[in-house]
C-alpha atoms as a PDB file:
ATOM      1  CA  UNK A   1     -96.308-107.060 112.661  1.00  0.00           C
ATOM      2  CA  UNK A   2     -96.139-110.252 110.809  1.00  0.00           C
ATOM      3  CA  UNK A   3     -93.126-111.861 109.639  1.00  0.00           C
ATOM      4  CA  UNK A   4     -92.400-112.400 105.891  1.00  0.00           C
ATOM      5  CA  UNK A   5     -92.629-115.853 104.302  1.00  0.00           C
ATOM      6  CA  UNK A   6     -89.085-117.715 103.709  1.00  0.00           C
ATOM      7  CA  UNK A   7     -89.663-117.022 100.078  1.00  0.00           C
ATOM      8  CA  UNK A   8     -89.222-113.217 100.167  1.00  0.00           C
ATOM      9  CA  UNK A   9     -86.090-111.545  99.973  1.00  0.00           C
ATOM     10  CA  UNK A  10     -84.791-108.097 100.371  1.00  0.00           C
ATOM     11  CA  UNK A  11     -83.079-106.117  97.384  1.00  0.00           C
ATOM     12  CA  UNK A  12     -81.383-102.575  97.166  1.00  0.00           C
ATOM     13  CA  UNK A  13     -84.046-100.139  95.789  1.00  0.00           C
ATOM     14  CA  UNK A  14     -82.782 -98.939  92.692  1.00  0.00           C
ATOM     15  CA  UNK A  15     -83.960 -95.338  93.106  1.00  0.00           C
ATOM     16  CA  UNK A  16     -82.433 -95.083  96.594  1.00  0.00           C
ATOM     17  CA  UNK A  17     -80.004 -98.068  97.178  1.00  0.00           C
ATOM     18  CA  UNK A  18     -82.189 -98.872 100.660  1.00  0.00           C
ATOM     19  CA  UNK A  19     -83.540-101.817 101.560  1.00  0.00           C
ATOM     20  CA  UNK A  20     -86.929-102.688  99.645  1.00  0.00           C
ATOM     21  CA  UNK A  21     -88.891-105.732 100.218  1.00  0.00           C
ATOM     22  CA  UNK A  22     -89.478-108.117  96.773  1.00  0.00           C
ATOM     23  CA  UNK A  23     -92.537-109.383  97.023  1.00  0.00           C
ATOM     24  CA  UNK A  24     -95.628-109.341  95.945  1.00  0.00           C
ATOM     25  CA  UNK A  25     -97.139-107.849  98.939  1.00  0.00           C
ATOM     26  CA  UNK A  26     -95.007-104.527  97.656  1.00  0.00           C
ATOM     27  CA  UNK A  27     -96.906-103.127  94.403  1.00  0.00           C
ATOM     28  CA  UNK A  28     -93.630-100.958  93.913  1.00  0.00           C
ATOM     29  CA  UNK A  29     -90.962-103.769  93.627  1.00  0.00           C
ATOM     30  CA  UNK A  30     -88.425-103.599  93.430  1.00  0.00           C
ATOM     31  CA  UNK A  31     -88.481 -99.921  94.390  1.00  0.00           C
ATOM     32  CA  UNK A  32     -88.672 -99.472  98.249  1.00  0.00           C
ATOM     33  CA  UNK A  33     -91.416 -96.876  97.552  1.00  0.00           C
ATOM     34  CA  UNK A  34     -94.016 -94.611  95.914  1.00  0.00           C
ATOM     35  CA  UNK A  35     -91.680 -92.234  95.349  1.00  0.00           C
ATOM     36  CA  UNK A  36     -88.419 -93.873  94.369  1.00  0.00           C
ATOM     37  CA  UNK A  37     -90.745 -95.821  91.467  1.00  0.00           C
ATOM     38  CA  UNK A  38     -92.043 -91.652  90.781  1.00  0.00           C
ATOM     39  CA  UNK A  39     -88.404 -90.688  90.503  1.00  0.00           C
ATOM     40  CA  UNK A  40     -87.651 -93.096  87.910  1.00  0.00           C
ATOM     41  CA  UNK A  41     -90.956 -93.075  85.989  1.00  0.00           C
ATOM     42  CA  UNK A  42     -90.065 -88.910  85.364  1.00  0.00           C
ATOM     43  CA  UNK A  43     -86.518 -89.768  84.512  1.00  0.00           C
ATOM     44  CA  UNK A  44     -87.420 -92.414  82.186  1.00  0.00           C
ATOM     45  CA  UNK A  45     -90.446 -89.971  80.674  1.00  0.00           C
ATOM     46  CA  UNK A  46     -87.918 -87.035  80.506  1.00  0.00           C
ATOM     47  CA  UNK A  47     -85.000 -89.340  78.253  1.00  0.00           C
ATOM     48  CA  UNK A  48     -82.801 -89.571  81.317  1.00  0.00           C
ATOM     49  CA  UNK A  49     -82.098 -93.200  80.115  1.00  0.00           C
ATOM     50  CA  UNK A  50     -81.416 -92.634  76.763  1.00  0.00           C
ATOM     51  CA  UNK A  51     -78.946 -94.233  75.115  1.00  0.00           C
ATOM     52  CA  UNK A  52     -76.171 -92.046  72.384  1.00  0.00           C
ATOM     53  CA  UNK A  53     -76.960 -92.298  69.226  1.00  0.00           C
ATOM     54  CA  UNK A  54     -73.545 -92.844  67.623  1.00  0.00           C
ATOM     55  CA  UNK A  55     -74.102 -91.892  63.800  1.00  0.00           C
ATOM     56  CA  UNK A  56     -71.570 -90.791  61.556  1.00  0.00           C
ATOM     57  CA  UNK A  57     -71.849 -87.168  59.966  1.00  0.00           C
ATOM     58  CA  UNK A  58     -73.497 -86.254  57.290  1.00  0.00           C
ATOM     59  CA  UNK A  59     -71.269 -86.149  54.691  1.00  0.00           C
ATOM     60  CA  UNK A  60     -69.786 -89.260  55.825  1.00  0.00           C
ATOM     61  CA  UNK A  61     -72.360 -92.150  55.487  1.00  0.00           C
ATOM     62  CA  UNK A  62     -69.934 -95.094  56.969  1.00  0.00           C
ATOM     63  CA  UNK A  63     -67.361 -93.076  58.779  1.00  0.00           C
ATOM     64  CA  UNK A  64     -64.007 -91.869  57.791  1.00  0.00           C
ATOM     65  CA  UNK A  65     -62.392 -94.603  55.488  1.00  0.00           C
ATOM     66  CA  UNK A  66     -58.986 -93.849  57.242  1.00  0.00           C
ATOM     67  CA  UNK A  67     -60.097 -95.235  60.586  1.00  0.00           C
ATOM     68  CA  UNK A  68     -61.750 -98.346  59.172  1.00  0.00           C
ATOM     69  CA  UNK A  69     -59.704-101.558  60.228  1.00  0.00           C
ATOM     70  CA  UNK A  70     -59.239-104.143  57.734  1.00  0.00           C
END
């Protein structure tokens, strides 16, 4: 097994906080793995990461003009 260059360096894998190898020589950087970059491809598809929409009602286009600070 052959060493890796100086100018690699190991990360945490996002999907599974292990070790994962950033380089090039890894097509799933910075994911350790196949499936960890999987896992996170479905929960990005699915709206896992979205973010709250915070929008005020309705029938109250800027918000209740009792909480507004001046």
């Amino acid at each position: 097994m052959s060493q890796p260059s100086p100018n690699t360096r190991t990360v945490t894998c996002p999907g599974c906080g292990g070790p994962s190898l950033y380089a090039a020589s890894n097509r799933f950087r910075p994911f350790c793995g196949e499936r960890c970059k999987n896992h996170d491809l479905g929960a990005w598809a699915s709206g896992d990461y979205r973010v709250p929409e915070d929008s005020p009602p309705d029938d109250m286009p800027f918000g209740d003009p009792k909480m507004r600070e001046f």
